[in-house]
N, C-alpha and C. Protein backbone atom coordinates (compact mmCIF):
# COMPACT_ATOMS: atom_id res chain seq x y z
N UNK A 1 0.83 -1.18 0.00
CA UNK A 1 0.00 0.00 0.00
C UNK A 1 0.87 1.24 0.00
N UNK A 2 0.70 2.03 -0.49
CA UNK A 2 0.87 3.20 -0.55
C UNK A 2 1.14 4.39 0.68
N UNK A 3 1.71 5.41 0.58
CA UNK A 3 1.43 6.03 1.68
C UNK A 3 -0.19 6.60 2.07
N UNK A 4 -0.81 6.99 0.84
CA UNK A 4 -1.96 7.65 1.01
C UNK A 4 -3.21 6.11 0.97
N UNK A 5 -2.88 4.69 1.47
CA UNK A 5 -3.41 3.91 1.80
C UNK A 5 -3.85 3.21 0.27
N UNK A 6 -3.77 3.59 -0.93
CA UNK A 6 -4.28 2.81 -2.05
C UNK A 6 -3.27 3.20 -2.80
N UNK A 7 -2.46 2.33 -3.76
CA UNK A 7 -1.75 2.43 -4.70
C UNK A 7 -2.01 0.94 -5.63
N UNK A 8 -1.84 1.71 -6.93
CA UNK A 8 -1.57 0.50 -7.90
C UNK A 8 -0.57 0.18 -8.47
N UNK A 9 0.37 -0.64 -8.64
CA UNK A 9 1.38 -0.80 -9.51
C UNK A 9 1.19 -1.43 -10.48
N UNK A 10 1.10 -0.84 -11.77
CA UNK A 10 0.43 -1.24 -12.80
C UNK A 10 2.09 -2.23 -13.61
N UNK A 11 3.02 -1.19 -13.45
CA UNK A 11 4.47 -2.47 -13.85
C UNK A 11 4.10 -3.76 -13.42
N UNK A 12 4.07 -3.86 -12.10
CA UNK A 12 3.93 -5.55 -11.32
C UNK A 12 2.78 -6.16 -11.92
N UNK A 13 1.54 -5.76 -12.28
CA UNK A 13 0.26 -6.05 -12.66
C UNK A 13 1.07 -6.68 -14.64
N UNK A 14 1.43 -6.11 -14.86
CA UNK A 14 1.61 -6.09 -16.04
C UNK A 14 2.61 -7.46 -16.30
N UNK A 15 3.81 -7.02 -15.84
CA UNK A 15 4.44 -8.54 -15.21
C UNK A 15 3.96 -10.02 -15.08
N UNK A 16 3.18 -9.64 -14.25
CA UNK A 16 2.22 -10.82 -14.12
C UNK A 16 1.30 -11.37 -14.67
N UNK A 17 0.82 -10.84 -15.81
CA UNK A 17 -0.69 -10.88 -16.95
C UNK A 17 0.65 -11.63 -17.85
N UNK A 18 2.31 -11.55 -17.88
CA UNK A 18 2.83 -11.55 -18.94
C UNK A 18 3.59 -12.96 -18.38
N UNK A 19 3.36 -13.38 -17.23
CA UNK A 19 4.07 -14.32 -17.07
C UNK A 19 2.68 -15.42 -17.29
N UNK A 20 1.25 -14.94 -16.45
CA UNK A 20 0.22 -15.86 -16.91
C UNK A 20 -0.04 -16.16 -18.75
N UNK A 21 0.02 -14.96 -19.22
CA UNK A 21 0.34 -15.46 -20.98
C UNK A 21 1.04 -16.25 -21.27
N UNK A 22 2.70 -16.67 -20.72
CA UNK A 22 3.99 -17.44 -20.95
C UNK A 22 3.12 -18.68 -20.62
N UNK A 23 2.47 -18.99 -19.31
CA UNK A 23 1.60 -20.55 -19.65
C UNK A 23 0.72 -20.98 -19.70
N UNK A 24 0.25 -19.77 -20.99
CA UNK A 24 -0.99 -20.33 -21.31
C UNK A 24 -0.60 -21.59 -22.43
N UNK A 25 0.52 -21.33 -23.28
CA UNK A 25 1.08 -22.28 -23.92
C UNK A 25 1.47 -24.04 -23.49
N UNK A 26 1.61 -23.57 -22.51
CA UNK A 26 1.80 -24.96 -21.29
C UNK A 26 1.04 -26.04 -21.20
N UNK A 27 -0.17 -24.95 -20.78
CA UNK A 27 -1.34 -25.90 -20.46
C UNK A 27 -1.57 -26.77 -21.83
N UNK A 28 -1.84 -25.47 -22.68
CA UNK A 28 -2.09 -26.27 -23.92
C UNK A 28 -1.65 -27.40 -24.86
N UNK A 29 -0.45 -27.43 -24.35
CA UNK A 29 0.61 -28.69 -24.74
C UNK A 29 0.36 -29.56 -23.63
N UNK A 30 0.17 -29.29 -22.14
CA UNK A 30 -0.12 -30.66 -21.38
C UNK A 30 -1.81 -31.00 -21.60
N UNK A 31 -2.84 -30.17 -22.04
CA UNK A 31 -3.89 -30.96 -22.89
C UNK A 31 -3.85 -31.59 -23.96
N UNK A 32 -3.06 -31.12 -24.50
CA UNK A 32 -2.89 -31.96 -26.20
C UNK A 32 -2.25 -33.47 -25.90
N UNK A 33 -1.43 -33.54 -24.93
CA UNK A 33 -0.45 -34.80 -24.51
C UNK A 33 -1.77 -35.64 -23.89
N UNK A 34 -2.72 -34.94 -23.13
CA UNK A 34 -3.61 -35.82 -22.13
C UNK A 34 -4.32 -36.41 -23.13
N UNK A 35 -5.00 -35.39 -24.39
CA UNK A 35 -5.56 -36.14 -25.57
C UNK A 35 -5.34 -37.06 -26.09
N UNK A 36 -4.04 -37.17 -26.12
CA UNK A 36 -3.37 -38.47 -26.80
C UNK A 36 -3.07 -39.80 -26.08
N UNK A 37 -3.06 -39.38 -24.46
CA UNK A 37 -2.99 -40.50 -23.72
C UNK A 37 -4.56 -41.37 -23.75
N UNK A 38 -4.90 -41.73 -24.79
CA UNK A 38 -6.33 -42.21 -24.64
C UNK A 38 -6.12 -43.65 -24.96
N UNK A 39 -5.94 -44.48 -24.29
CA UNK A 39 -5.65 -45.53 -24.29
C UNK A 39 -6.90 -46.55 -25.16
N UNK A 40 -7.12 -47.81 -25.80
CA UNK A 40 -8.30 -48.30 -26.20
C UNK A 40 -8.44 -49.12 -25.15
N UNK A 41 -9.95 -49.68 -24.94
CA UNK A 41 -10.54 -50.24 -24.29
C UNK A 41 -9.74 -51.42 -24.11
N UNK A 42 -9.66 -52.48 -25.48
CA UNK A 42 -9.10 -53.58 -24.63
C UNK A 42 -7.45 -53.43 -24.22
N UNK A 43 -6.67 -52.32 -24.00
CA UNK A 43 -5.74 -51.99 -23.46
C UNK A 43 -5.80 -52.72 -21.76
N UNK A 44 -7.30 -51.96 -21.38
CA UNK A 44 -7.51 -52.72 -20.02
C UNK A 44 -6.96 -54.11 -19.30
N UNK A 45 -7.56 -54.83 -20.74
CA UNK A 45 -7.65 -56.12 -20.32
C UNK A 45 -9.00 -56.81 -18.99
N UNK A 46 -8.86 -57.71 -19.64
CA UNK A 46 -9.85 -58.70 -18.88
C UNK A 46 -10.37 -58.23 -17.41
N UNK A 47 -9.64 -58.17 -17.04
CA UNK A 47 -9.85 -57.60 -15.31
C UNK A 47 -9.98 -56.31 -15.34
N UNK A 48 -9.43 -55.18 -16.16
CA UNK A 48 -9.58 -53.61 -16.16
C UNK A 48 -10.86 -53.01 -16.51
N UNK A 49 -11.43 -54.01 -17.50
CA UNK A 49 -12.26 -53.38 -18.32
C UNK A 49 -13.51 -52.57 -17.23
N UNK A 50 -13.58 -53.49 -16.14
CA UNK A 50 -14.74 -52.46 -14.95
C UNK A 50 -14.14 -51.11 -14.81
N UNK A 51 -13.15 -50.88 -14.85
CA UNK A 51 -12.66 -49.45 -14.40
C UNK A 51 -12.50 -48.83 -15.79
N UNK A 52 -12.84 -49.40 -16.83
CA UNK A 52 -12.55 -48.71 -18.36
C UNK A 52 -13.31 -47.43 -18.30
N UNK A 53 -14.63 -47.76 -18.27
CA UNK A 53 -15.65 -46.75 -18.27
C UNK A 53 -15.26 -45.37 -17.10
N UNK A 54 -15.15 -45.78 -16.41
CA UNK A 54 -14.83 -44.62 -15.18
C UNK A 54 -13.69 -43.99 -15.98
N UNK A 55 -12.67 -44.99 -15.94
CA UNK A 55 -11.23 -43.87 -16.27
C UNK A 55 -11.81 -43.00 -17.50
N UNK A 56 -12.76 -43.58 -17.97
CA UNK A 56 -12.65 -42.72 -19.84
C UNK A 56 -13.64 -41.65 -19.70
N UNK A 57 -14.86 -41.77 -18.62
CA UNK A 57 -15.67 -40.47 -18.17
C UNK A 57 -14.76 -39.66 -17.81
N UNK A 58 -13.67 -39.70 -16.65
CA UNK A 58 -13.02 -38.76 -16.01
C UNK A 58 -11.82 -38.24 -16.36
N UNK A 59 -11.21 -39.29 -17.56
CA UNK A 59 -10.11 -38.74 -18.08
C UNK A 59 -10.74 -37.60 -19.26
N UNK A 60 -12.05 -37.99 -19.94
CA UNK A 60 -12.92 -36.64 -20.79
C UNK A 60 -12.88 -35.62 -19.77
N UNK A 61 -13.54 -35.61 -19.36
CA UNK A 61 -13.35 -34.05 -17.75
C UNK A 61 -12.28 -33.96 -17.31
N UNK A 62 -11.01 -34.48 -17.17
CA UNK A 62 -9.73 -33.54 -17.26
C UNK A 62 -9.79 -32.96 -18.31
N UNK A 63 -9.34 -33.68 -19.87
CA UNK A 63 -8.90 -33.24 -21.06
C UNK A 63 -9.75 -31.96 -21.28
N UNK A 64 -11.20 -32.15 -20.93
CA UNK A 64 -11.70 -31.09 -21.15
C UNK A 64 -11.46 -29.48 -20.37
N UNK A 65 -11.27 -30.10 -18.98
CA UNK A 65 -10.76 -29.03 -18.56
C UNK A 65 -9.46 -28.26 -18.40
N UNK A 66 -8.54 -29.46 -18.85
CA UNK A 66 -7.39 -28.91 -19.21
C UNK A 66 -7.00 -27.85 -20.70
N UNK A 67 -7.62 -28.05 -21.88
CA UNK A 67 -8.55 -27.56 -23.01
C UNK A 67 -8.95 -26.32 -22.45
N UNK A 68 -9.47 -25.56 -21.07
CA UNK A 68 -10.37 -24.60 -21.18
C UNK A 68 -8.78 -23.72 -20.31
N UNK A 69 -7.96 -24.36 -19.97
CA UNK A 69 -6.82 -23.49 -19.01
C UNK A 69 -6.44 -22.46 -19.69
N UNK A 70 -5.45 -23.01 -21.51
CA UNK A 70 -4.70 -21.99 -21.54
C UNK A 70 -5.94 -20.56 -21.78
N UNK A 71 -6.80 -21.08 -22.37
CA UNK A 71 -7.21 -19.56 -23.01
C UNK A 71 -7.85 -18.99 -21.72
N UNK A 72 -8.16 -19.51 -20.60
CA UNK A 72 -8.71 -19.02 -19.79
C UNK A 72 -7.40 -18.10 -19.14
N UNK A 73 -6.24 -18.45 -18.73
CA UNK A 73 -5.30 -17.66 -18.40
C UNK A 73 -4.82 -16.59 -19.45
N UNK A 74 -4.96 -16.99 -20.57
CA UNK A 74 -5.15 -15.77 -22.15
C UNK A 74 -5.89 -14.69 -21.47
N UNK A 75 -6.95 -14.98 -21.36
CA UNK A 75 -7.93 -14.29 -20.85
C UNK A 75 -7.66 -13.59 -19.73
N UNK A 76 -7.22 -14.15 -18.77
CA UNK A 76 -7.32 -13.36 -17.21
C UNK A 76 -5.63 -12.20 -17.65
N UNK A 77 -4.81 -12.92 -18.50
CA UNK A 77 -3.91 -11.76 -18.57
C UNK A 77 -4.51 -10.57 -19.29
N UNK A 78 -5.38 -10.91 -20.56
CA UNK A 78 -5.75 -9.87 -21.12
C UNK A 78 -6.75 -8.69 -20.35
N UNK A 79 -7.40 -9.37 -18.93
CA UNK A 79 -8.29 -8.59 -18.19
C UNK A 79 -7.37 -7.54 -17.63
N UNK A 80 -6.39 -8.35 -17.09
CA UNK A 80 -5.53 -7.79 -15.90
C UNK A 80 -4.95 -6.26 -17.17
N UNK A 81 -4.35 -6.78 -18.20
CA UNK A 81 -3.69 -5.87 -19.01
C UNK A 81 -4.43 -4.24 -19.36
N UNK A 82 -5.89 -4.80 -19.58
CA UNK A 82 -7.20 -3.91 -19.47
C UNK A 82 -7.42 -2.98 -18.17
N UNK A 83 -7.26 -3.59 -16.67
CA UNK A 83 -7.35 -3.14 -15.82
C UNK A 83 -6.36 -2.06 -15.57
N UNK A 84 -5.41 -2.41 -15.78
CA UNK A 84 -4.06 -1.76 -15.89
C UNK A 84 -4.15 -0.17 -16.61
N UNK A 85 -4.36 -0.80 -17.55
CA UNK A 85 -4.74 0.65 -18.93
C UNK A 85 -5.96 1.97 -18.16
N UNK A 86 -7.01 0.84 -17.43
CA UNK A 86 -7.64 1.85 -17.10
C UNK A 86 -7.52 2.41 -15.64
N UNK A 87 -6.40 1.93 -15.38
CA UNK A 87 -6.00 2.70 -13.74
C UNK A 87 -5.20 3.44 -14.22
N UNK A 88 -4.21 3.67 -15.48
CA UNK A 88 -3.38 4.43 -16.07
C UNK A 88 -4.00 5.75 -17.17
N UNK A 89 -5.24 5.36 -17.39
CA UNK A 89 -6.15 6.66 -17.90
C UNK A 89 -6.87 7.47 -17.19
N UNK A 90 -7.00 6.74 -15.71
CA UNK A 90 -7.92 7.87 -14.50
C UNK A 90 -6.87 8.28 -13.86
N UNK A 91 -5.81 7.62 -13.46
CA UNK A 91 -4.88 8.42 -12.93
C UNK A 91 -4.64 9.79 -13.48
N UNK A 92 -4.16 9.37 -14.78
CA UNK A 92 -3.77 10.71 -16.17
C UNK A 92 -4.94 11.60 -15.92
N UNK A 93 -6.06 10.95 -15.52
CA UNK A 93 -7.16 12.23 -16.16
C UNK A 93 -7.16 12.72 -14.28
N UNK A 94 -7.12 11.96 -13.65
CA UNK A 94 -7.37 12.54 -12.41
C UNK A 94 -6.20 14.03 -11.83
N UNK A 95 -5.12 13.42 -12.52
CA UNK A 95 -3.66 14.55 -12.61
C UNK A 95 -4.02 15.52 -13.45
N UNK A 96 -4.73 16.04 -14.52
CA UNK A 96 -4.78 16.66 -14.87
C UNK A 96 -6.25 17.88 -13.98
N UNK A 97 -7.17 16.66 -13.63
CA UNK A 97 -7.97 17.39 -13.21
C UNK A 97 -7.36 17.98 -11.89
N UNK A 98 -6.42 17.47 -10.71
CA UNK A 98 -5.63 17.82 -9.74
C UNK A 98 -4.75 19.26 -10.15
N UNK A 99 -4.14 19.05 -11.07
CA UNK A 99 -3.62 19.78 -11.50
C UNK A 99 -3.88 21.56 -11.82
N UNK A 100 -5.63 21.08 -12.27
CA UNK A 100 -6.33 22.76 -12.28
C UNK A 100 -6.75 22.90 -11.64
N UNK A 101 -7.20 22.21 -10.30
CA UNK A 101 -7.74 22.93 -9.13
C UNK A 101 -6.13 23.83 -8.51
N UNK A 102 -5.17 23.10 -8.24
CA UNK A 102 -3.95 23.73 -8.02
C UNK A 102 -3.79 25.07 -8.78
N UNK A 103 -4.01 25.13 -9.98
CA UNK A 103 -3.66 26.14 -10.76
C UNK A 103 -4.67 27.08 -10.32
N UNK A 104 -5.75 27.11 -9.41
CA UNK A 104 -6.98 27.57 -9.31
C UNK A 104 -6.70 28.49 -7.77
N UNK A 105 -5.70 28.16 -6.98
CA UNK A 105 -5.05 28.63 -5.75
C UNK A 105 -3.50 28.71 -5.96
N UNK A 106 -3.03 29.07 -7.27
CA UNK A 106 -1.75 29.45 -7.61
C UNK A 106 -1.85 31.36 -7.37
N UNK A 107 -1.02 31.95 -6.83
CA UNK A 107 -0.65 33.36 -6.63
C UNK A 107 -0.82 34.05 -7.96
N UNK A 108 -1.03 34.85 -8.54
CA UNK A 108 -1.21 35.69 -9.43
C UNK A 108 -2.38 36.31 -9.63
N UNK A 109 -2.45 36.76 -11.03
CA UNK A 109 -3.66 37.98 -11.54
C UNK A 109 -4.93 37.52 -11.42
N UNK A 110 -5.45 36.28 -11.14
CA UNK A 110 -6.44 35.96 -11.46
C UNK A 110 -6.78 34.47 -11.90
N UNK A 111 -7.77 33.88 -11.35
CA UNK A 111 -7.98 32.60 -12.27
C UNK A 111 -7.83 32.70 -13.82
N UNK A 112 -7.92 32.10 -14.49
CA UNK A 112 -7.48 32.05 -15.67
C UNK A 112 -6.10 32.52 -16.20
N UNK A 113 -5.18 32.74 -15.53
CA UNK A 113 -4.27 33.23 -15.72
C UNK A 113 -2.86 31.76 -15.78
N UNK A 114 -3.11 31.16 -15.43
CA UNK A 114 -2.42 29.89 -14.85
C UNK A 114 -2.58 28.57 -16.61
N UNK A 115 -2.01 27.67 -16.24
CA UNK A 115 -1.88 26.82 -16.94
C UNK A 115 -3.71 26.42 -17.77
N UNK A 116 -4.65 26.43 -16.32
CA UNK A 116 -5.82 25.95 -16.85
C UNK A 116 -6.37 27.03 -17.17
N UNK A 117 -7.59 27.39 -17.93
CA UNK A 117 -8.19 28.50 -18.10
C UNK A 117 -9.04 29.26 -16.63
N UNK A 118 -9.56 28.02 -15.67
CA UNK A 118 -9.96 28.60 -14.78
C UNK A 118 -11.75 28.48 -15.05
N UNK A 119 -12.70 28.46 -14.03
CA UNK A 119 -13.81 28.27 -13.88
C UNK A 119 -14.81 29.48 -14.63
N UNK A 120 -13.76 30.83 -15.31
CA UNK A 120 -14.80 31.61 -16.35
C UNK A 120 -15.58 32.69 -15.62
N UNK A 121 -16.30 33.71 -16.30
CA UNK A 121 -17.28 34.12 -15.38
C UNK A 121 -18.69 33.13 -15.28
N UNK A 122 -19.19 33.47 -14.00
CA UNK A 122 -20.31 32.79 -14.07
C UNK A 122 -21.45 32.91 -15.14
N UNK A 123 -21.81 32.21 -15.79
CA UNK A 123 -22.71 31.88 -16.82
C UNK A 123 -24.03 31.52 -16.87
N UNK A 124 -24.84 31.01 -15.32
CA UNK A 124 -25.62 30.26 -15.37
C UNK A 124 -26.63 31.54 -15.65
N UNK A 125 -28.02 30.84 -15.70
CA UNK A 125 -28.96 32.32 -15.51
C UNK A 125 -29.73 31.97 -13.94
N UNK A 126 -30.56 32.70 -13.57
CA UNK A 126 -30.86 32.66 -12.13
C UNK A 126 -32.05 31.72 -12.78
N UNK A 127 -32.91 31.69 -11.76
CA UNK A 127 -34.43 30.51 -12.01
C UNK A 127 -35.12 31.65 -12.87
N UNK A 128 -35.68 30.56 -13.48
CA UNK A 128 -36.80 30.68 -14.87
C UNK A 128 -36.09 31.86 -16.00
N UNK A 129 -35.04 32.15 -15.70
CA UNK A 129 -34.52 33.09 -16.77
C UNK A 129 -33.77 32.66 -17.73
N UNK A 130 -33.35 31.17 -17.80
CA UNK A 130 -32.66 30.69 -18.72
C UNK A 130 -33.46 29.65 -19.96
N UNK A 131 -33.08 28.45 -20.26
CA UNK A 131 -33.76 27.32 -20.53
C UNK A 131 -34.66 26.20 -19.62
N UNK A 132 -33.60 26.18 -18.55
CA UNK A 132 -34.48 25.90 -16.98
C UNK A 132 -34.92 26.70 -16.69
N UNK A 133 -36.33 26.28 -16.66
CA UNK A 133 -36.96 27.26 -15.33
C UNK A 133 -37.04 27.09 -14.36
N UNK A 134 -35.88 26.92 -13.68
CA UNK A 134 -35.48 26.83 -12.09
C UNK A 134 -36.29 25.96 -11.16
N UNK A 135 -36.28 25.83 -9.98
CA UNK A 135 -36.95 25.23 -8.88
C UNK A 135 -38.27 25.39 -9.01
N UNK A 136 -38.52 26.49 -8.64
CA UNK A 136 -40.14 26.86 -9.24
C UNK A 136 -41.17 27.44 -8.03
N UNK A 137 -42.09 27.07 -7.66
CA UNK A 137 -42.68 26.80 -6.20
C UNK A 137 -42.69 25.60 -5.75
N UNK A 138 -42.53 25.51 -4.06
CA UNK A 138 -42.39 24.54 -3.23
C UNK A 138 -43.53 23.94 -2.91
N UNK A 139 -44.30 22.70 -2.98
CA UNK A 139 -45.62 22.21 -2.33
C UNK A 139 -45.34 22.02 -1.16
N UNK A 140 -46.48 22.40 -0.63
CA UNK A 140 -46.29 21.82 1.14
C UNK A 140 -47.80 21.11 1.60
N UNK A 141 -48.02 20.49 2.61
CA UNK A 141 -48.93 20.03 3.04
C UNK A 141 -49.59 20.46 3.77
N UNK A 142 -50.84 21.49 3.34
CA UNK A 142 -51.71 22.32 4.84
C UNK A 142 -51.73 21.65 5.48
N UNK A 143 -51.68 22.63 6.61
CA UNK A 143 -51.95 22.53 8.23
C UNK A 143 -52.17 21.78 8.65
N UNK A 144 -51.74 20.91 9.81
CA UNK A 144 -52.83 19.60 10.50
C UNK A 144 -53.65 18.57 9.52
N UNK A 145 -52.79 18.44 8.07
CA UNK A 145 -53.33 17.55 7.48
C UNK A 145 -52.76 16.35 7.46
N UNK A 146 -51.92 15.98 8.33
CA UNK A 146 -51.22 14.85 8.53
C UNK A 146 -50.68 14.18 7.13
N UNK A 147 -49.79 15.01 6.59
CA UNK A 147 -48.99 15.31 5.02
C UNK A 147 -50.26 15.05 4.06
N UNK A 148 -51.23 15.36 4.10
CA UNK A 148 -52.21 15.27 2.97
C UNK A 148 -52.06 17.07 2.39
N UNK A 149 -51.58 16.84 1.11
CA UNK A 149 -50.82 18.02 0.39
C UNK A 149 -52.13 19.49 0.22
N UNK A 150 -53.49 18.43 0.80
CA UNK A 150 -54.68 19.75 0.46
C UNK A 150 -54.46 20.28 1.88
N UNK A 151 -54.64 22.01 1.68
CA UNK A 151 -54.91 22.77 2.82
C UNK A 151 -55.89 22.78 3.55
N UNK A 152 -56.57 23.38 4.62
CA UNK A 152 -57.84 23.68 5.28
C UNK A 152 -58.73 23.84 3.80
N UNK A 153 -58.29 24.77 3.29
CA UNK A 153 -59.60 24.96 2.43
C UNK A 153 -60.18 24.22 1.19
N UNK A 154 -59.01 22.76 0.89
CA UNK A 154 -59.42 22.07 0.13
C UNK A 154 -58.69 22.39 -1.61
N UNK A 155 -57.46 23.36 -1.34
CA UNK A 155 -57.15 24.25 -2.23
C UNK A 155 -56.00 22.68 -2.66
N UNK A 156 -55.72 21.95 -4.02
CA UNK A 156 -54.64 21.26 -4.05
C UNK A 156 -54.04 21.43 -5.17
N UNK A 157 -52.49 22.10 -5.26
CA UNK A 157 -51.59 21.98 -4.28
C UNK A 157 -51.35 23.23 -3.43
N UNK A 158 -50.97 22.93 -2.46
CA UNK A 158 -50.52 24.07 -1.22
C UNK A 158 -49.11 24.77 -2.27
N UNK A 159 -49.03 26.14 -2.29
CA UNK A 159 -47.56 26.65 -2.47
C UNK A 159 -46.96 27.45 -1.34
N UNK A 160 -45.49 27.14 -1.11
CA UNK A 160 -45.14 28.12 -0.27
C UNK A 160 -45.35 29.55 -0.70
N UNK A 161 -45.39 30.14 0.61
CA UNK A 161 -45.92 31.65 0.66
C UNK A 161 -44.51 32.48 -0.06
């Protein structure tokens, strides 16, 4: 961990997606070998043949799952490689955004004066003077109506005063 309690090391991450790639090749050569160890039935012999069936269900469910390793480690490096990229694009974007708030309490003439342009004059329009028409009026719930939004007089909706 880091001093500020979270760090990523995307080198080590990377490393490691590259050493899980190196055997994904592995696997795939010790499935191809298991494929071939498929012995025929009367290999058994006379006395084996009860255990033929078993060995040949369970030696299919290795082979098969040995078959699903390399690309599955293909895979988990290519995630990890992905993960990587995108802890290395929020960082970048997070430094830059760090960067103009800093520039935003840097000494000189004025915001905008600094590396970033700075937050501008204000632009917005106040309520209902722009494209929004703002907040608007507030409903409230007359009096002693136990939140039923009609007033004493049956008026619905209540607006604040």
């Amino acid at each position: 961990m880091g001093h500020n309690g979270f760090q990523v090391n995307t080198s080590a991450l990377r490393e490691t997606a590259a050493r899980l790639r190196a055997l994904a090749p592995e696997f795939d050569e010790v499935a191809s070998y298991a494929a071939e160890a498929d012995p025929d039935w009367w290999a058994w012999g006379p006395a084996g043949l009860v255990l033929a069936g078993r060995y040949e269900s369970t030696a299919d469910r290795v082979r098969s799952g040995l078959g699903r390793r390399g690309p599955a480690l293909d895979g988990l490096a290519s995630g990890i490689d992905g993960s990587c990229g995108d802890y290395e694009d929020a960082d970048g974007k997070a430094g830059i955004d760090f960067g103009a708030i800093v520039d935003l309490f840097r000494p000189g003439p004025g915001p905008g004066t600094g590396s970033h342009p700075g937050p501008g004059p204000a632009t917005q329009p106040g309520p209902g003077t722009g494209s929004h028409p703002g907040p608007g009026p507030t409903t409230q719930p007359g009096p002693g109506t136990g939140g039923d939004p009609q007033g004493s007089d049956g008026a619905y909706p209540r607006t604040a005063p």
